[in-house]
Protein backbone atom coordinates (compact mmCIF):
# COMPACT_ATOMS: atom_id res chain seq x y z
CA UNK A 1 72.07 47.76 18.90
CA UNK A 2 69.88 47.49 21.54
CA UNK A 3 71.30 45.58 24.84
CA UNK A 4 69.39 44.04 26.98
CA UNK A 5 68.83 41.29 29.52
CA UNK A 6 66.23 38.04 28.67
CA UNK A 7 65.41 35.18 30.98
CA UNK A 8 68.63 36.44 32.55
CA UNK A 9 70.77 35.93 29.00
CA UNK A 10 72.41 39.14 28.11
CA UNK A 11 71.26 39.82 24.54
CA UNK A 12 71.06 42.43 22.00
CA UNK A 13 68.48 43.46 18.89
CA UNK A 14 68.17 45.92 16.17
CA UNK A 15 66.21 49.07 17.28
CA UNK A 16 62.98 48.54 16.61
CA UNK A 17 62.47 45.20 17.74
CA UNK A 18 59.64 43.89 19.80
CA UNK A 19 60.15 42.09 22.83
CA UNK A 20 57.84 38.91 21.26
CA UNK A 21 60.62 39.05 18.26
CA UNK A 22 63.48 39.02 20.61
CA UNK A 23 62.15 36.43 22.18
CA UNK A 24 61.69 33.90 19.48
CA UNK A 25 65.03 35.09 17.65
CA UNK A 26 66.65 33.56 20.92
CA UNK A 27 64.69 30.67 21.34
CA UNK A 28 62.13 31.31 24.26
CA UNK A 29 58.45 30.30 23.01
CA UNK A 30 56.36 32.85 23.96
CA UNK A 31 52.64 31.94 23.37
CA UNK A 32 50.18 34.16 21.06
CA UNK A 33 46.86 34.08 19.59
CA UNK A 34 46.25 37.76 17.88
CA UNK A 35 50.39 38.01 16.21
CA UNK A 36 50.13 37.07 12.67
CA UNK A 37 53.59 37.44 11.00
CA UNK A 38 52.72 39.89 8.00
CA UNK A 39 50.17 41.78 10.18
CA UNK A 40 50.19 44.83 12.57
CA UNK A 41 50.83 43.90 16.00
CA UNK A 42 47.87 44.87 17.92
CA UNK A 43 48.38 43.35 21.34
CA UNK A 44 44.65 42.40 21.98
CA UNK A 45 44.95 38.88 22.43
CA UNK A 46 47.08 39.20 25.75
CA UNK A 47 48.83 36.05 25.42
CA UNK A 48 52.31 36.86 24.66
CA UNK A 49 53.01 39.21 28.00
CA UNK A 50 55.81 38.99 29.47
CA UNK A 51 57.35 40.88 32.98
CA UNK A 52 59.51 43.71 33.46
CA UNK A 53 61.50 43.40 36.86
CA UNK A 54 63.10 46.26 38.49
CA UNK A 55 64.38 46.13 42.17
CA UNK A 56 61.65 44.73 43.98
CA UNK A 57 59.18 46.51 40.96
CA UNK A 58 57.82 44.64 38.06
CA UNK A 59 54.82 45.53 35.50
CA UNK A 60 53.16 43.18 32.65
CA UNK A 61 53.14 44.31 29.18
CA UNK A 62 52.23 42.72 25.45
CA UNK A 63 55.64 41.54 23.74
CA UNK A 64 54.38 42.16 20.54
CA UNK A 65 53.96 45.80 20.95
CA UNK A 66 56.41 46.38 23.72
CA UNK A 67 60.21 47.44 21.77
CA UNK A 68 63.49 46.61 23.02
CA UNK A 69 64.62 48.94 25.28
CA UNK A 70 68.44 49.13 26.71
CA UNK A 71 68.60 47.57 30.30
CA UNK A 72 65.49 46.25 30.30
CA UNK A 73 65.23 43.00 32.40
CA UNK A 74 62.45 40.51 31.00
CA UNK A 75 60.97 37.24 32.02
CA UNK A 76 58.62 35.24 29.31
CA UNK A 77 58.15 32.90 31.91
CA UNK A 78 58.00 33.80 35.39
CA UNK A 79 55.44 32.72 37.73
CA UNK A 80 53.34 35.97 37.52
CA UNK A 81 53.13 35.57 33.81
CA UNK A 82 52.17 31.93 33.72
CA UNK A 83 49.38 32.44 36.51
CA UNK A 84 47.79 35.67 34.30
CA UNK A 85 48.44 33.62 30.82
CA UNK A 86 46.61 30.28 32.13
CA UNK A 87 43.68 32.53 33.23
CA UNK A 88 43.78 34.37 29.80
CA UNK A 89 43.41 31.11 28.11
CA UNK A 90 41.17 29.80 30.50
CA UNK A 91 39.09 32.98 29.59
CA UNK A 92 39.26 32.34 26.34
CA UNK A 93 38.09 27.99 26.16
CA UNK A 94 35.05 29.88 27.98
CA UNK A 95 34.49 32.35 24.92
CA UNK A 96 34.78 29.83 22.51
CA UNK A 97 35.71 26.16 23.55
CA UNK A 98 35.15 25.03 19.86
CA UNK A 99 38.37 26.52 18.95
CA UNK A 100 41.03 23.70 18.31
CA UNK A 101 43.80 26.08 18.45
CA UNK A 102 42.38 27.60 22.46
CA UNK A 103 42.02 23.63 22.78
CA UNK A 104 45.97 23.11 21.82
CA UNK A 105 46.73 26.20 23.98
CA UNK A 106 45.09 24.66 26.95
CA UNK A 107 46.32 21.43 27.01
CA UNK A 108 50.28 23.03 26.28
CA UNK A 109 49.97 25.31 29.49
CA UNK A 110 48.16 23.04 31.85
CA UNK A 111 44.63 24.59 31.97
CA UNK A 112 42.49 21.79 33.18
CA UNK A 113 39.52 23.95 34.07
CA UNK A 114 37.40 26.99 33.29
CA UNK A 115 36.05 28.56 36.09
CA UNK A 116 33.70 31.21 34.57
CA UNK A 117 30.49 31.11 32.73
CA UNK A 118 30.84 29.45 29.23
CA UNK A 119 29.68 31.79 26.80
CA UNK A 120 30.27 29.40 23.39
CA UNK A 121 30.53 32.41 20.96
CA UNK A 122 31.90 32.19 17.53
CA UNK A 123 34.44 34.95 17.92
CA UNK A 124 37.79 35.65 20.20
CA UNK A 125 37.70 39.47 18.99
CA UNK A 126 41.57 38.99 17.99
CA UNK A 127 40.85 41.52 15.32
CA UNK A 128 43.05 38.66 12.89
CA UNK A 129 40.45 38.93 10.31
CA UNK A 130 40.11 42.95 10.17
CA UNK A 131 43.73 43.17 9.82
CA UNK A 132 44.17 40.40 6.91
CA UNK A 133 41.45 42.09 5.32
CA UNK A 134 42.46 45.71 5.49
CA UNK A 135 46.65 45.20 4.81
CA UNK A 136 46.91 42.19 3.12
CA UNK A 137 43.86 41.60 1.06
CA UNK A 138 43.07 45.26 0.78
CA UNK A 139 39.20 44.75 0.88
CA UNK A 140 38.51 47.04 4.37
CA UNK A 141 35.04 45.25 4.41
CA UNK A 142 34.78 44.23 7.61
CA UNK A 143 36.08 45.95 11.22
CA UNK A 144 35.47 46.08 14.62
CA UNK A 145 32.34 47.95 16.23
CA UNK A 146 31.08 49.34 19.43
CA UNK A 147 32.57 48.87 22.47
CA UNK A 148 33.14 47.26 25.70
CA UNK A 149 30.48 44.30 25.49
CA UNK A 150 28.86 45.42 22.07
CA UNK A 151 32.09 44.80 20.23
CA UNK A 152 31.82 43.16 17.55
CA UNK A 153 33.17 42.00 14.41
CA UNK A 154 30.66 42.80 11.47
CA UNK A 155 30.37 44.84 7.95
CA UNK A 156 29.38 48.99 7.44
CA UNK A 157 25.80 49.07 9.00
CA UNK A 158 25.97 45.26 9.22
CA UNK A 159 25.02 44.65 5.40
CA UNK A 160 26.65 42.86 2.68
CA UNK A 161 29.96 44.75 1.43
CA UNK A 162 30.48 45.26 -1.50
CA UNK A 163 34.13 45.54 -1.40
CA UNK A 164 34.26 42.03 0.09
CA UNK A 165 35.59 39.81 -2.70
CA UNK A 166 34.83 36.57 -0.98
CA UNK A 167 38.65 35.76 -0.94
CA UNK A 168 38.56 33.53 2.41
CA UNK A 169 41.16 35.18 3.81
CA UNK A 170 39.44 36.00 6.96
CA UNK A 171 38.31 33.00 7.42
CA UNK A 172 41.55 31.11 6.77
CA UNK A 173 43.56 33.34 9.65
CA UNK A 174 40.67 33.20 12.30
CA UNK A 175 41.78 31.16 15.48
CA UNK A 176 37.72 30.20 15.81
CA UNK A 177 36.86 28.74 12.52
CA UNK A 178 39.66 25.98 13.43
CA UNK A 179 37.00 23.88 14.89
CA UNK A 180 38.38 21.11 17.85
CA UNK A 181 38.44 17.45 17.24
CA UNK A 182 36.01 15.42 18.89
CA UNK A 183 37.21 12.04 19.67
CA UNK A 184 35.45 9.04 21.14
CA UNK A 185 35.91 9.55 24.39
CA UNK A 186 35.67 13.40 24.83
CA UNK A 187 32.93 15.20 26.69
CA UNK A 188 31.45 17.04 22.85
CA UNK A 189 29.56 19.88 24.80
CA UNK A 190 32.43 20.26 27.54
CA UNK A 191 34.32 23.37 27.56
CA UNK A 192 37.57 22.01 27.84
CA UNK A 193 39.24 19.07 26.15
CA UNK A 194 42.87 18.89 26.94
CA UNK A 195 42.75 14.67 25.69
CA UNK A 196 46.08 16.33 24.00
CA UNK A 197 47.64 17.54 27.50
CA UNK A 198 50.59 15.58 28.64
CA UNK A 199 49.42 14.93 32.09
CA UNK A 200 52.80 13.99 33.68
CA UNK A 201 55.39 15.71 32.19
CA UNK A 202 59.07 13.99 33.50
CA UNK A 203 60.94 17.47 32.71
CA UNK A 204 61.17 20.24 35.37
CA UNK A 205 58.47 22.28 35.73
CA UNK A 206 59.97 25.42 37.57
CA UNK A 207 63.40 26.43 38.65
CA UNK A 208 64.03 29.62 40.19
CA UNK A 209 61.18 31.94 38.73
CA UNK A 210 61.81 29.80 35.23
CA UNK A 211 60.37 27.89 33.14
CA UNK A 212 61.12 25.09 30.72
CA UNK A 213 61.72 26.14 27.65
CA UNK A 214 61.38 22.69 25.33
CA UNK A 215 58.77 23.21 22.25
CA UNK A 216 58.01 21.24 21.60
CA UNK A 217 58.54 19.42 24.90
CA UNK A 218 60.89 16.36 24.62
CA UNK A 219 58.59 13.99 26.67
CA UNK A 220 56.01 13.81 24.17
CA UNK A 221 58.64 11.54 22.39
CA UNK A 222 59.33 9.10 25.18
CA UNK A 223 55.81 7.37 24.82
CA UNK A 224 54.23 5.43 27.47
CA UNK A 225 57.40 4.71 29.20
CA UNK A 226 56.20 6.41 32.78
CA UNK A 227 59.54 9.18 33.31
CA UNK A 228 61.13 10.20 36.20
CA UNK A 229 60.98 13.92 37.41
CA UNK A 230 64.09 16.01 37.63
CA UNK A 231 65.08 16.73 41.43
CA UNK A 232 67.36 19.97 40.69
């Protein structure tokens, strides 16, 4: 077994484990877009890092590719992690704020702006649709091409495929086919929605380099009641 210390808890895993697994075996949400139970982990998506402290030393890595390591000491949470994740998803509503599920992520972790250029593409380049193609549907019609900003998601010399058997399964799995809702009194060409977000949450936000843990978070129960805010 594999020993360990998470969000300060001493645990243990199997070998083999990833540090996104261990995570959600013990009950810390760790958010992801590119993970796919059933799929490779592939780490693209960036979502799911977490920090490695050391002494005064820490690094970032991807949970879902990082494995359990003995006396490893890991934060899902920590300050650093929520300021990089927030701009990652921030990032993201820019690529493509028609997503529902970028939407949800934005209103969960606070992101109330985007600051960069919005692009409005139709792809996140979360390589979900490559990978349900190739291991689960066993069609390898479609993969990623080129690189840095030519990347793309497309068939063999971009024409039909004709080992594509028009299953759906790519489209099913892909984060930016969810489109968002677009309610009555939401900006339809913004790129940000967050009419989801719970603006005033009454639990604590941060304690010591930690975060709350609740998902889903208990106020979103209490209704319009306004709550009072922890003062530990």
């Amino acid at each position: 077994m594999i020993k360990f210390k998470l969000n300060g808890l001493e645990v243990q895993v199997e070998e083999g484990t990833t540090l996104l697994e261990a995570a959600h075996f013990y009950g810390f949400p760790v958010p992801t877009l590119c993970y796919h139970e059933g799929l490779s982990n592939w780490g693209g998506c960036r979502l799911c890092i977490v920090e490695l402290k050391q002494g005064n030393q820490s690094r970032i890595v991807s949970s879902c590719t990082y494995l359990a390591q003995n006396d490893l000491n890991v934060f899902t949470n920590s300050e650093k992690v929520v300021k990089i994740r927030k701009t990652i998803i921030e990032t993201m509503l820019a690529t493509v704020p028609t997503s529902k599920i970028v939407q949800d992520l934005a209103s969960k972790y606070g992101v109330h702006r985007v600051r960069v250029a919005v692009e409005n593409k139709d792809c996140l380049l979360c390589g979900l649709c490559t990978r349900m193609c190739i291991e689960q549907m066993d069609g390898k019609a479609i993969g990623l091409v080129g690189r840095g900003d030519s990347l793309k998601i497309t068939t063999a010399f971009d024409k039909r495929s004709d080992t594509c058997r028009l299953c759906g399964g790519c489209i099913y799995i892909c984060p930016a086919c969810q489109i968002r809702c677009i309610g009555p009194n939401i900006e339809k060409d913004g790129p940000i929605c967050n009419a989801c977000a719970n603006l005033e949450p009454p639990c604590l936000d941060q304690f010591e380099n930690m975060m709350c843990y609740m998902d889903p978070c208990v106020a979103c129960e209490i209704g319009t009641e306004k709550p009072v805010k922890s003062k530990l």
